[in-house]
Protein backbone atom coordinates (compact mmCIF):
# COMPACT_ATOMS: atom_id res chain seq x y z
CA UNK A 1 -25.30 32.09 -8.86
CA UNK A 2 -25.13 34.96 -10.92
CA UNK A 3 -27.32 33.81 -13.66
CA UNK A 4 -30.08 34.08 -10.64
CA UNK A 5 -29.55 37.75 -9.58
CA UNK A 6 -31.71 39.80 -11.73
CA UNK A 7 -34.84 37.88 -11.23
CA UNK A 8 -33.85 38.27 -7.34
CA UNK A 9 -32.83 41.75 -7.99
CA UNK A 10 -36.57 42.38 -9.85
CA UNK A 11 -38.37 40.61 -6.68
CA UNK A 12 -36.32 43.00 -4.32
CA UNK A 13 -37.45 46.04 -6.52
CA UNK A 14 -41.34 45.33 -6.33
CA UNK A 15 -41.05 44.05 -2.67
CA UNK A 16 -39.31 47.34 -1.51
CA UNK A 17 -41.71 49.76 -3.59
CA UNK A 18 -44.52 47.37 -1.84
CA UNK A 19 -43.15 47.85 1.84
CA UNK A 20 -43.18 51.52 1.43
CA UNK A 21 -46.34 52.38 -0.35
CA UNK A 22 -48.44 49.74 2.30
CA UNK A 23 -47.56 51.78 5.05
CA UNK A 24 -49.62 54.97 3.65
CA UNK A 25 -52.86 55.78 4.11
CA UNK A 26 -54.60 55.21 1.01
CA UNK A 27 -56.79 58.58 1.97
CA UNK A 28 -53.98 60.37 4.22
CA UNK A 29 -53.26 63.97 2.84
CA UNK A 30 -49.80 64.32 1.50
CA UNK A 31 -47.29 67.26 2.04
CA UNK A 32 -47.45 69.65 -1.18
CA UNK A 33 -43.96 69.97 -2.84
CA UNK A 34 -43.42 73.74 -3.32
CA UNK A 35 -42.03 75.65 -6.43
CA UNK A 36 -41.13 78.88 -6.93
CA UNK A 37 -41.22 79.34 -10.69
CA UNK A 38 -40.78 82.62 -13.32
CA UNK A 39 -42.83 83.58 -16.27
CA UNK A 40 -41.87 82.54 -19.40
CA UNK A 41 -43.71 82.11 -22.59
CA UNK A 42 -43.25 79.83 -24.67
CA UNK A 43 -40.51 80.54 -27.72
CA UNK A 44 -41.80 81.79 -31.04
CA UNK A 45 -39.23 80.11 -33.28
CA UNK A 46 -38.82 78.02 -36.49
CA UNK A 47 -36.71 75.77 -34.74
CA UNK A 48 -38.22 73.44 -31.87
CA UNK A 49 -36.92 72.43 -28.99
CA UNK A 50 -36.78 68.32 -28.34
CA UNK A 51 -36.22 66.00 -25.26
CA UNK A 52 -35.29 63.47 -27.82
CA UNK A 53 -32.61 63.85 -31.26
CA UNK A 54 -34.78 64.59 -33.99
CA UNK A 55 -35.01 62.59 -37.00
CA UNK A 56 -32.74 65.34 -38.91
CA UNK A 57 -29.57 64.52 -35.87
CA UNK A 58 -30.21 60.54 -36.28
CA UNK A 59 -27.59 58.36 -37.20
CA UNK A 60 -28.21 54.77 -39.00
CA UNK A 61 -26.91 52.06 -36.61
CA UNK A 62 -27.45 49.60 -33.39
CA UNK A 63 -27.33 52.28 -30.62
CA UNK A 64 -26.09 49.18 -28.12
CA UNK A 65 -22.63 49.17 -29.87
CA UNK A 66 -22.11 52.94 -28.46
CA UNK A 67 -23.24 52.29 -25.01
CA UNK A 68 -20.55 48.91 -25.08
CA UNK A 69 -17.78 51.20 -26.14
CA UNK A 70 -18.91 53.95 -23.14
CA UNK A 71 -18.14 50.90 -21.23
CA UNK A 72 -14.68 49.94 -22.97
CA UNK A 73 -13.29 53.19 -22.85
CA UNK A 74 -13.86 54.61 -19.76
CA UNK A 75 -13.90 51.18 -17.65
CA UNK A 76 -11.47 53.09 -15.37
CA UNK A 77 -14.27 55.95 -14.68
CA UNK A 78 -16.72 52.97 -14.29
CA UNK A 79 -15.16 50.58 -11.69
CA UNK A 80 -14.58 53.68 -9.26
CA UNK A 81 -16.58 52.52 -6.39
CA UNK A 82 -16.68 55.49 -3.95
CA UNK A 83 -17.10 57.78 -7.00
CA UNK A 84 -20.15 56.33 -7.66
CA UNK A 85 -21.67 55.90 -4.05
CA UNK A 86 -20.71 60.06 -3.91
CA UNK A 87 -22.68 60.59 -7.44
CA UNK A 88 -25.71 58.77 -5.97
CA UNK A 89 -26.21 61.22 -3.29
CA UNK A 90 -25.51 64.08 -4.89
CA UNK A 91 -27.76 63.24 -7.77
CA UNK A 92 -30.77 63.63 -5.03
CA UNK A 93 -30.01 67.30 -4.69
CA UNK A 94 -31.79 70.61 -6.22
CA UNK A 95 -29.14 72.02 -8.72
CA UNK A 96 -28.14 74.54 -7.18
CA UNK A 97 -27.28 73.01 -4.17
CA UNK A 98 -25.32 70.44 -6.01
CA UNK A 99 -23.42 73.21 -7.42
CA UNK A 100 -22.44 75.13 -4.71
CA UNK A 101 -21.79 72.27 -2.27
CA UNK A 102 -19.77 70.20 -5.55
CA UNK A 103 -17.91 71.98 -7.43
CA UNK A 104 -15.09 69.60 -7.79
CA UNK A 105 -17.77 67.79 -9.98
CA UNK A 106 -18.54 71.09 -12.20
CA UNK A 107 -16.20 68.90 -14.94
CA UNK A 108 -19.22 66.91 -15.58
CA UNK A 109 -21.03 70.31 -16.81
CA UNK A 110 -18.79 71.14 -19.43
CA UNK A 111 -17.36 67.98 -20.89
CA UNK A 112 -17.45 68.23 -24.59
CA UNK A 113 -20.41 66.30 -25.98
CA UNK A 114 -18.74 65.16 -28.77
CA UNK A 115 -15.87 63.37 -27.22
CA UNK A 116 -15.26 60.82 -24.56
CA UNK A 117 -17.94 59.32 -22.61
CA UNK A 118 -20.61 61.93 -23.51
CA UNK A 119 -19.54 61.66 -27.12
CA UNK A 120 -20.35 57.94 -27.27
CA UNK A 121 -23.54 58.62 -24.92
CA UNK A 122 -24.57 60.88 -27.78
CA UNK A 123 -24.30 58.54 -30.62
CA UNK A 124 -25.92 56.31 -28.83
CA UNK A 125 -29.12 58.68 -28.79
CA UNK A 126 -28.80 59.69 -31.96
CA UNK A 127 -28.83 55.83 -33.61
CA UNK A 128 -31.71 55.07 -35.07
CA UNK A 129 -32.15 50.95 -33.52
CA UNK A 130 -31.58 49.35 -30.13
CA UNK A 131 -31.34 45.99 -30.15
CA UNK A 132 -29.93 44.19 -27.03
CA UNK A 133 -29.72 40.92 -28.42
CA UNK A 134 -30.74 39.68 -25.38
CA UNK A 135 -33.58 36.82 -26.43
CA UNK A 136 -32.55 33.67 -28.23
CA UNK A 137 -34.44 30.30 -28.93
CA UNK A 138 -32.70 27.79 -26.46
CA UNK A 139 -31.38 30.51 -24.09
CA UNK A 140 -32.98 29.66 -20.21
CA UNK A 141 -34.78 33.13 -20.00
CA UNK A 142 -34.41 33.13 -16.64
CA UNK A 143 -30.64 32.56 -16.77
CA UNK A 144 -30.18 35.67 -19.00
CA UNK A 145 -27.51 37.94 -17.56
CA UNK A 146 -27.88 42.18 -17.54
CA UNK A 147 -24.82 43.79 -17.31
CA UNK A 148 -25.97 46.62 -19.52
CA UNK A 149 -28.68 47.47 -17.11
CA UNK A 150 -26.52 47.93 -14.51
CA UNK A 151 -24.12 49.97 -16.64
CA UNK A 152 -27.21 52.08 -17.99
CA UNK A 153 -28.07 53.59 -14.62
CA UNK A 154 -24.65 54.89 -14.37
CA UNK A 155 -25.01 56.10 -17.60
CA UNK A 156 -28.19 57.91 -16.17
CA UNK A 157 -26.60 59.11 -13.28
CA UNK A 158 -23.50 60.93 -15.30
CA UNK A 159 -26.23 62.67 -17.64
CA UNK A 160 -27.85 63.13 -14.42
CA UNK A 161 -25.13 65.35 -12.67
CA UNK A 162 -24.16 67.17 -16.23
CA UNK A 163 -27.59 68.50 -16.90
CA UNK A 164 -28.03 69.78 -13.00
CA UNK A 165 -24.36 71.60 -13.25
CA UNK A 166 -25.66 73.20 -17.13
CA UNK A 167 -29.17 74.01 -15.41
CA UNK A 168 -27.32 75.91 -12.33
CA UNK A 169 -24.87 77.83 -14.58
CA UNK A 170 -28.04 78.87 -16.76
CA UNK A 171 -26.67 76.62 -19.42
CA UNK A 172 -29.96 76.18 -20.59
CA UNK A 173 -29.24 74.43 -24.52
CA UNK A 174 -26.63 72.51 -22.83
CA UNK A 175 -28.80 71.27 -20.22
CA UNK A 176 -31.21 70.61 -22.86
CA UNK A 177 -29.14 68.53 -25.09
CA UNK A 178 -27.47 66.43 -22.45
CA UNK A 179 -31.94 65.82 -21.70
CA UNK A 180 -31.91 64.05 -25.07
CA UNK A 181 -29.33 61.84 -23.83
CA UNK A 182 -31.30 60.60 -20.93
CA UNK A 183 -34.63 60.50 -22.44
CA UNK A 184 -33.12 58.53 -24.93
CA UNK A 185 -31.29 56.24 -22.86
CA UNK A 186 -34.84 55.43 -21.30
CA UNK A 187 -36.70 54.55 -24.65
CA UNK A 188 -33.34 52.67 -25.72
CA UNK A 189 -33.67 50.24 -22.37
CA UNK A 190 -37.02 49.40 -22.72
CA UNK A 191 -36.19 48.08 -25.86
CA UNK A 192 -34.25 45.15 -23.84
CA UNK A 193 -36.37 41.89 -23.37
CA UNK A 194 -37.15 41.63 -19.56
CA UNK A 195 -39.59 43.20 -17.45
CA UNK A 196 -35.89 44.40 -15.59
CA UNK A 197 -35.16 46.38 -18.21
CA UNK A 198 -38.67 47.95 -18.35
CA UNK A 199 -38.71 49.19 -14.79
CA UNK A 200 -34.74 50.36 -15.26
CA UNK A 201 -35.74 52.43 -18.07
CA UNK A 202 -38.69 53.83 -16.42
CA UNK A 203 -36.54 54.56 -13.05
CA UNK A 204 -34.53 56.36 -15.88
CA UNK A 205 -37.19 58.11 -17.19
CA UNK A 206 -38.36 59.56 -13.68
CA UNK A 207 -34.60 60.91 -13.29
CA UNK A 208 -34.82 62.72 -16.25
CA UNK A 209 -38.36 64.01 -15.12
CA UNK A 210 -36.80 65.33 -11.87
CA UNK A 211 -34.20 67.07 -13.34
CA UNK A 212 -36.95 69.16 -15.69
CA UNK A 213 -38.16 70.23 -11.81
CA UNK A 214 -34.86 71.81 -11.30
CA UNK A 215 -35.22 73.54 -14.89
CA UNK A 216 -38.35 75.46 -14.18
CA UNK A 217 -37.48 76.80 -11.32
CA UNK A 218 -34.39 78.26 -12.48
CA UNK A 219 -34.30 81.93 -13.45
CA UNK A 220 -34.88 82.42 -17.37
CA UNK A 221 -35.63 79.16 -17.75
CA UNK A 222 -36.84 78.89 -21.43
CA UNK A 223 -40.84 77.09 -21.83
CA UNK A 224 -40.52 73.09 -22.53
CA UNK A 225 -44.19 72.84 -23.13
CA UNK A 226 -44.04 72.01 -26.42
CA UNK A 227 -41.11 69.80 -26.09
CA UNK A 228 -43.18 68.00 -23.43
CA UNK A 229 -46.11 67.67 -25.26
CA UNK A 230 -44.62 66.36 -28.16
CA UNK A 231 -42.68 63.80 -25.71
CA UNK A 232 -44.17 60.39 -27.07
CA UNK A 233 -46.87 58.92 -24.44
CA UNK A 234 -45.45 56.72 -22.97
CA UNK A 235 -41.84 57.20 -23.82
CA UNK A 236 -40.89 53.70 -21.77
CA UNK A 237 -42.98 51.08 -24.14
CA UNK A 238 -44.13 48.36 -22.08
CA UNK A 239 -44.72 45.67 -25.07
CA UNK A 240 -40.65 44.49 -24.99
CA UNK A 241 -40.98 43.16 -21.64
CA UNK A 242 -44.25 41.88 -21.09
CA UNK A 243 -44.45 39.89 -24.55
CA UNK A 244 -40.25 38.36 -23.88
CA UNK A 245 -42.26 37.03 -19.71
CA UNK A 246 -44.50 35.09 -21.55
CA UNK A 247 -42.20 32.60 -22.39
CA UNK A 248 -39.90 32.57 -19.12
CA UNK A 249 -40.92 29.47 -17.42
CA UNK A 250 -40.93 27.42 -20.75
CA UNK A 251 -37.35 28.95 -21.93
CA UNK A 252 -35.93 28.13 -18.82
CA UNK A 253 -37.41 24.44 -17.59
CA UNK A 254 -38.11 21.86 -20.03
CA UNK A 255 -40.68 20.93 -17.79
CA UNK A 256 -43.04 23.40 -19.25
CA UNK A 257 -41.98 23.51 -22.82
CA UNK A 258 -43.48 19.93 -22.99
CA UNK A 259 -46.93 21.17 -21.24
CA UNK A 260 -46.98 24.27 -23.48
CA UNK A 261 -46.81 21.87 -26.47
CA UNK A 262 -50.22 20.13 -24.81
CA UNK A 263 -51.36 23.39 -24.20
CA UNK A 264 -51.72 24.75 -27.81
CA UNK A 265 -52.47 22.07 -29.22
CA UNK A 266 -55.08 21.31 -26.86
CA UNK A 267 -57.17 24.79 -27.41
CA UNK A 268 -55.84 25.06 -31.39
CA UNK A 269 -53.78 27.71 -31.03
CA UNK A 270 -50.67 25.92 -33.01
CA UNK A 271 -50.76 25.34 -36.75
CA UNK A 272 -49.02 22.35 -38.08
CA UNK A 273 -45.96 24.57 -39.25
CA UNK A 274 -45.59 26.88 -36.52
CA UNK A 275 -45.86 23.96 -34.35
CA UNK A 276 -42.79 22.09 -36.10
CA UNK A 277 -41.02 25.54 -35.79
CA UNK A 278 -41.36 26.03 -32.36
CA UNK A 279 -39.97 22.26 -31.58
CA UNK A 280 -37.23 22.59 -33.44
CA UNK A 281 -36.30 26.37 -31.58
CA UNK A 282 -36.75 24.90 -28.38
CA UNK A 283 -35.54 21.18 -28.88
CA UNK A 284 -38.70 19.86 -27.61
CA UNK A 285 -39.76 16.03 -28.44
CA UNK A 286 -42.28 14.08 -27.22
CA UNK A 287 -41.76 12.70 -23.37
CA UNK A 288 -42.41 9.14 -22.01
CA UNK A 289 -43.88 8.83 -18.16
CA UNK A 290 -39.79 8.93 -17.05
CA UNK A 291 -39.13 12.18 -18.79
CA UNK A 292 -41.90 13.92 -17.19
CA UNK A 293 -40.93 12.72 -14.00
CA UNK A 294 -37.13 13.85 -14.52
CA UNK A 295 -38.59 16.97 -15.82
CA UNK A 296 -40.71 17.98 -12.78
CA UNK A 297 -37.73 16.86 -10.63
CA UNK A 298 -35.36 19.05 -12.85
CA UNK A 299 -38.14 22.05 -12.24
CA UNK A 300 -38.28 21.53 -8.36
CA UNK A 301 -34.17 21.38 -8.00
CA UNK A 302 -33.85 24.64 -10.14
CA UNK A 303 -36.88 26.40 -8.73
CA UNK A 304 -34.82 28.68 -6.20
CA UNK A 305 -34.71 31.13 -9.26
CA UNK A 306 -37.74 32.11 -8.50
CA UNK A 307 -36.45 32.68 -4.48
CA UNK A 308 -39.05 32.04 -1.78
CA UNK A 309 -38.50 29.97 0.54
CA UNK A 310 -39.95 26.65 -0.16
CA UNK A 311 -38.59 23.36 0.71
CA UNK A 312 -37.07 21.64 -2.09
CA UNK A 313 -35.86 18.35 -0.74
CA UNK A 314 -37.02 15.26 -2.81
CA UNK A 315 -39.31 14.68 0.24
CA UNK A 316 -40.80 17.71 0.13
CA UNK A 317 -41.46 16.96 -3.94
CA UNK A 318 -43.21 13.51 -3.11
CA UNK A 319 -45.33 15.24 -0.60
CA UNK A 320 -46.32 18.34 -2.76
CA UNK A 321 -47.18 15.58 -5.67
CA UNK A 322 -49.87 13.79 -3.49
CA UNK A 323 -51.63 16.95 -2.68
CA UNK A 324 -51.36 18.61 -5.98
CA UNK A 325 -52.28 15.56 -8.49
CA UNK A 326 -55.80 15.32 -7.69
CA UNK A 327 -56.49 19.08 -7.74
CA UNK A 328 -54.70 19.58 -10.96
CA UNK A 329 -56.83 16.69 -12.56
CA UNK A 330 -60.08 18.02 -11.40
CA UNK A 331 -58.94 21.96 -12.59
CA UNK A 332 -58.09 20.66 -16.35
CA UNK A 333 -61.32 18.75 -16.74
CA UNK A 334 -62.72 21.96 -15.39
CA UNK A 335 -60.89 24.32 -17.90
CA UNK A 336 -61.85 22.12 -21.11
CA UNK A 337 -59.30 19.35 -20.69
CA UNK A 338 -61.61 15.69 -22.29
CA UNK A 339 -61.63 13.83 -18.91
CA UNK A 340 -60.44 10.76 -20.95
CA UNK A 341 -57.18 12.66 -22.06
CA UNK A 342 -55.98 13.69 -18.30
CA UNK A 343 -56.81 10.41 -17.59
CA UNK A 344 -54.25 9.68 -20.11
CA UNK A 345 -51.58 11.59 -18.58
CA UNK A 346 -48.91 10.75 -16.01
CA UNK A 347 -48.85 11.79 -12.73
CA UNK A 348 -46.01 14.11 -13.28
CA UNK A 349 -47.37 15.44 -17.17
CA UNK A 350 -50.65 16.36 -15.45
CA UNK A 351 -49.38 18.71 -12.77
CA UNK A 352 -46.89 20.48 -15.51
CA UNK A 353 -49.60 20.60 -17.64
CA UNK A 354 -51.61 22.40 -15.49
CA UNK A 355 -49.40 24.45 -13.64
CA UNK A 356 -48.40 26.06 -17.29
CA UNK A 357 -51.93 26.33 -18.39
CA UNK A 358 -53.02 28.24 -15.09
CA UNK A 359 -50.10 30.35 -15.01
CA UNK A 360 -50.71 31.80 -18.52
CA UNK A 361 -54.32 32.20 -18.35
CA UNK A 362 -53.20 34.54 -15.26
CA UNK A 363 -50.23 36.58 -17.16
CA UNK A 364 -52.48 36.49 -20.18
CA UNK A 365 -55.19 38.37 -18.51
CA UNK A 366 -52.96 40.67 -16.68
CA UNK A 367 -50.92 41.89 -19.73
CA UNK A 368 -54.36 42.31 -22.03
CA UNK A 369 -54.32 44.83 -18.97
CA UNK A 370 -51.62 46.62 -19.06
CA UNK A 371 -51.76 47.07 -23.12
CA UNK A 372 -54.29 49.29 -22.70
CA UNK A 373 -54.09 53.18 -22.14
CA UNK A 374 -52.62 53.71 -18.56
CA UNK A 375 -56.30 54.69 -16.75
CA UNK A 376 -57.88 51.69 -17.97
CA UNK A 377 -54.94 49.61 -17.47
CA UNK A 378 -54.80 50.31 -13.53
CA UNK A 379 -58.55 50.08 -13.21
CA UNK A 380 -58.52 46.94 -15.15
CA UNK A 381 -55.63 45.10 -13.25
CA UNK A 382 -57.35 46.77 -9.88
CA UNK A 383 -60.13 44.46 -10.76
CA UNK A 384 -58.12 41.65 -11.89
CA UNK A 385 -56.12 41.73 -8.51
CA UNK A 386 -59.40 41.67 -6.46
CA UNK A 387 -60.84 38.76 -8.56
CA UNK A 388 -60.93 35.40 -7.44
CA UNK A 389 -58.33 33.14 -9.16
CA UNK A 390 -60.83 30.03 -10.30
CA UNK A 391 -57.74 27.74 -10.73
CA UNK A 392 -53.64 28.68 -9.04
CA UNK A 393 -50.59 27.05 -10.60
CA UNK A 394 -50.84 23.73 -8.41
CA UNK A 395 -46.37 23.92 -8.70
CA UNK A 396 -45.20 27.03 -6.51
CA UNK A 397 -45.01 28.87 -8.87
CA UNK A 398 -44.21 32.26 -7.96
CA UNK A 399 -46.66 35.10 -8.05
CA UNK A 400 -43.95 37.50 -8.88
CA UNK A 401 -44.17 37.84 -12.31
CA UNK A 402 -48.30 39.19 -11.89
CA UNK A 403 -46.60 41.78 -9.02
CA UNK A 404 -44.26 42.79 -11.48
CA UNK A 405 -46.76 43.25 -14.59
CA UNK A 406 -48.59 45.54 -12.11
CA UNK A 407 -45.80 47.33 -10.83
CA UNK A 408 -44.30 48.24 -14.47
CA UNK A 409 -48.14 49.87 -15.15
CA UNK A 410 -48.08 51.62 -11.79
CA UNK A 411 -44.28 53.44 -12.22
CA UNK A 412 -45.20 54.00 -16.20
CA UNK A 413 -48.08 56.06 -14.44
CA UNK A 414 -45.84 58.01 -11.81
CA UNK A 415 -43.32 59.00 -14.08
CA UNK A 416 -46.19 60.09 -16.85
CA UNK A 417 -48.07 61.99 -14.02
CA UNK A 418 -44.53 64.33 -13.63
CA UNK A 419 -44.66 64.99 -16.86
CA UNK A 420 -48.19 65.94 -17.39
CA UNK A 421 -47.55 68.47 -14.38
CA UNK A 422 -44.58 69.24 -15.82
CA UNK A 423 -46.86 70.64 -18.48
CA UNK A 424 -49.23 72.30 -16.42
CA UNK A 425 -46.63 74.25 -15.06
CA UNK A 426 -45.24 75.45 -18.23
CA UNK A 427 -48.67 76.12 -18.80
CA UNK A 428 -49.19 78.33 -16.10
CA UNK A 429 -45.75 79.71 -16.70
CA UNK A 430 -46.23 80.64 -20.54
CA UNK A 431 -49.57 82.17 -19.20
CA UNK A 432 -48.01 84.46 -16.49
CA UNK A 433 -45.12 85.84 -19.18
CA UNK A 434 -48.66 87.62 -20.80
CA UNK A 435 -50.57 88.09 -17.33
CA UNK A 436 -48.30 90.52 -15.78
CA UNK A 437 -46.90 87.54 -13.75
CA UNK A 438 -50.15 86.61 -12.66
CA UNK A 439 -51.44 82.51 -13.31
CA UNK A 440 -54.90 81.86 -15.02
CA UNK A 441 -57.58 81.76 -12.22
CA UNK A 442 -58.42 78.39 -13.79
CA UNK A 443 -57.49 75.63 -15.79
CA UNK A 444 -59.87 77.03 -18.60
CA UNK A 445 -58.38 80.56 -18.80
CA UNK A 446 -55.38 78.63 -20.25
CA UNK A 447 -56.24 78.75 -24.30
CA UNK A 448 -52.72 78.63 -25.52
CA UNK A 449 -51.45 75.24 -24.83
CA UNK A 450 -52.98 71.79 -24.75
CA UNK A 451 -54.21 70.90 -21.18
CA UNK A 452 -53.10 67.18 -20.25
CA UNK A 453 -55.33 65.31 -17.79
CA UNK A 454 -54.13 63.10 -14.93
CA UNK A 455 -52.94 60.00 -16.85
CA UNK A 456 -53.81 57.47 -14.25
CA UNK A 457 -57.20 58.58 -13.80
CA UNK A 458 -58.09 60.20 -17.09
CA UNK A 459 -59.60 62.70 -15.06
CA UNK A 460 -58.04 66.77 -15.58
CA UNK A 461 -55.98 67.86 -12.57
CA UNK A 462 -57.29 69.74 -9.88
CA UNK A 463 -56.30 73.49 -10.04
CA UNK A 464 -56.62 75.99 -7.57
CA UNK A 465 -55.32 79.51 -7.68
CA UNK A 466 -55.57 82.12 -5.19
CA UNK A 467 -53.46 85.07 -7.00
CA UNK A 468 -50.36 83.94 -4.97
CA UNK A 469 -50.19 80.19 -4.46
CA UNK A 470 -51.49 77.77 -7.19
CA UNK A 471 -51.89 74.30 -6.47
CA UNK A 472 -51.83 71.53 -9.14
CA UNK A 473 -53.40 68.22 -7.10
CA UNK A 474 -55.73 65.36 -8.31
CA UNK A 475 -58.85 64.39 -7.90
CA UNK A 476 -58.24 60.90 -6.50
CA UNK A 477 -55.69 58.00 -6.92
CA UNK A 478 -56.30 54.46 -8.16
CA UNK A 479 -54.68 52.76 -5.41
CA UNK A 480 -52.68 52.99 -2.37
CA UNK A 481 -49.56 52.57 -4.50
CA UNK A 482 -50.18 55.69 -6.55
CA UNK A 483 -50.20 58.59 -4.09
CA UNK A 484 -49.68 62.11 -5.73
CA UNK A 485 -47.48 64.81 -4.27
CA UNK A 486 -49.72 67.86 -4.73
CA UNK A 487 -47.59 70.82 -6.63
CA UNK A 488 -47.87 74.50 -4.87
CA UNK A 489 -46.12 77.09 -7.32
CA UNK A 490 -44.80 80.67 -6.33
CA UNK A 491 -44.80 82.56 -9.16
CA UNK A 492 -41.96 85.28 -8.80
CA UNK A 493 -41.26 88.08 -11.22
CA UNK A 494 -37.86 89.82 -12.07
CA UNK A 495 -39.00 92.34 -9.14
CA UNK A 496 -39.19 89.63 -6.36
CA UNK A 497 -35.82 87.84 -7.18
């Protein structure tokens, strides 16, 4: 049962974020999120600041071996139940509210880095490879288990709780340092093989982002607009994930390794070699009529790791087969199939066949999507989603993994928008510290820092500045599932505080 969760756990996840974004108003104004920031220009040093360990701090080294000893060392810290139910909410709170209304937690603030859990956090960051050794030929894909994924959001929500304690004690390098950790942590679990670990590190990434909302509002906050900037873009790399869900079904049901083997050879994609290769890998031979059959009967009992909630009796198989067999014959011939070759084919080999065929074409088309830059990628996979589908898997196969592919692109573009405004503020900030505390009156009296535009529009930010109030909005959103918070910022000098 547990080798199901995580693809349960990843249809939960997009299902939720669905729920709550449907309900909005795709046009419906949203409630500005005010700010009350200080002036502060931006540091004039030989020594940069970074949101991740610079190559001079990196350590050679698998950085998963240092987040598997945070786990063997401090399993007493990490099976603490109501300990981490009470981090959860307080991790949700401004700084210095956490502070004042935690203080038993303050510990967390000034643990030494180098030691103990934030010691091996810290190595972790500073390695130079993550591999999670999570993908090998034979393994059911689908079947894979994530502990680490789990682990890694508490991980998040420790760094979490020590960089809101350093930012409300005006522990500013602190604050910054234990930053690395996280950002790190982020780029470290995307590296892991499943689309899960893609929108864990992103949720990690957005933490990280919110806590940099807590730093600029803080008094004497130092300027992060370089640091930002030089952030890489996207931090959370969307490639590890994507490429691993191509080969789910077929790792996982030997149903469709078969029909994948038709498949490439059938369109020429296979050379002789790589062919042989990818037989041996997956111990795939060549079925007879039976095997086919016992495949797509293996496929139908197993199929509950997709969920839904589709009958799988043997009944329910027989009647499914006399409804799909004629449509998948017809769709083949259709998609370049020889008539004469489906013909060929059992009953059972033609409606694996096509099931894998259409299913790829789909994921195919939606992850050329979402390789592209983030603008064109929701644009692209707006269109996609509104296009008709000339041929569905005729199997129920479940449209999750196309939801998913989607929702990876749309929380890569949240969590990028924060930090472009992030950006805009230190902008604005860096400005006032020469202004007399006054912003620009426009984005082009900025002249000292890049300007980012909105990254899921490619479009600049609206700005609007009436001496007191500035508000950082934009133009328009790219669906209903990508509303923007508009930004107001207060900017207060030593004189109003």
């Amino acid at each position: 049962m547990k080798s199901k969760l995580w693809r349960r756990r990843l249809a939960c996840m997009i299902a939720i974020t669905c729920w709550a974004t449907s309900a909005r108003s795709f046009a419906q104004d949203v409630e500005s999120k005010p700010l009350s920031v200080s002036p502060a220009a931006v540091a004039d040093s030989p020594v940069s600041q970074s949101l991740l360990p610079t190559l001079r701090e990196q350590i050679p080294g698998n950085a998963v071996v240092w987040y598997g000893q945070v786990y063997a060392e401090q399993q007493a810290l990490m099976q603490q139940s109501e300990l981490w139910s009470k981090m959860g909410e307080m991790i949700e709170l401004p700084a210095n509210d956490m502070a004042k209304s935690h203080p038993q937690f303050a510990w967390l603030g000034s643990q030494p880095i180098d030691s103990g859990v934030f010691g091996s956090l810290r190595k972790a960051a500073r390695s130079r490879q993550c591999d999670w050794q999570l993908l090998y030929a034979g393994e059911p894909f689908f079947e894979i288990l994530l502990p680490e994924v789990q682990r890694s959001r508490s991980y998040a929500r420790l760094i979490v709780l020590r960089v809101k304690f350093q930012i409300a004690e005006q522990r500013f390098g602190d604050a910054l340092e234990s930053l690395q950790l996280g950002f790190a942590l982020a780029k470290h679990v995307a590296q892991g093989d499943t689309l899960v670990c893609t929108l864990v590190a992103l949720g990690i990434e957005d933490m990280m982002a919110d806590c940099l909302f807590d730093w600029v509002q803080q008094p004497g906050a130092p300027n992060l607009a370089w640091a930002l900037a030089e952030l890489p873009d996207p931090l959370v790399d969307l490639r590890p994930g994507l490429d691993a869900e191509r080969i789910g079904l077929e790792s996982t049901y030997p149903l469709f390794a078969q029909a994948r083997r038709i498949a490439h050879h059938q369109f020429g994609s296979d050379s002789a070699a790589s062919s042989r290769e990818y037989l041996q890998n997956w111990g795939v031979v060549a079925w007879s009529s039976d095997q086919w059959t016992d495949g797509l009967r293996d496929f139908w009992d197993r199929s509950d790791l997709f969920g839904g909630q589709h009958n799988r009796s043997r009944p329910a198989l027989g009647l499914l087969v006399l409804e799909a067999y004629p449509k998948a014959k017809a769709a083949l011939v259709r998609t370049g199939y020889p008539a004469s070759q489906v013909e060929a084919f059992s009953v059972a080999q033609t409606i694996a066949v096509q099931s894998y065929d259409a299913q790829q074409r789909r994921i195919q088309d939606l992850i050329r999507w979402a390789y592209q830059p983030t603008a064109v990628a929701l644009a692209g996979l707006e269109k996609q989603r509104m296009r008709d589908v000339a041929a569905a898997p005729v199997l129920p196969i479940d449209d999750m993994l196309g939801n998913s592919i989607q929702e990876v692109v749309r929380r890569q573009a949240k969590v990028q928008r924060k930090v472009a405004v992030l950006r805009m503020i230190e902008a604005v900030r860096n400005h006032a510290a020469s202004h007399g505390g006054n912003p620009p009156a426009s984005i082009d009296a900025i002249e000292a820092l890049p300007i980012p535009s909105d990254p899921a529009t490619g479009t600049p930010f609206q700005y609007d500045s009436d001496g007191s109030t500035t508000r950082i909005a934009t133009r328009r959103d790219p669906s209903p599932q990508l509303t923007f918070q508009p930004i107001e910022l207060v900017i207060q000098t030593e004189g109003d505080q």
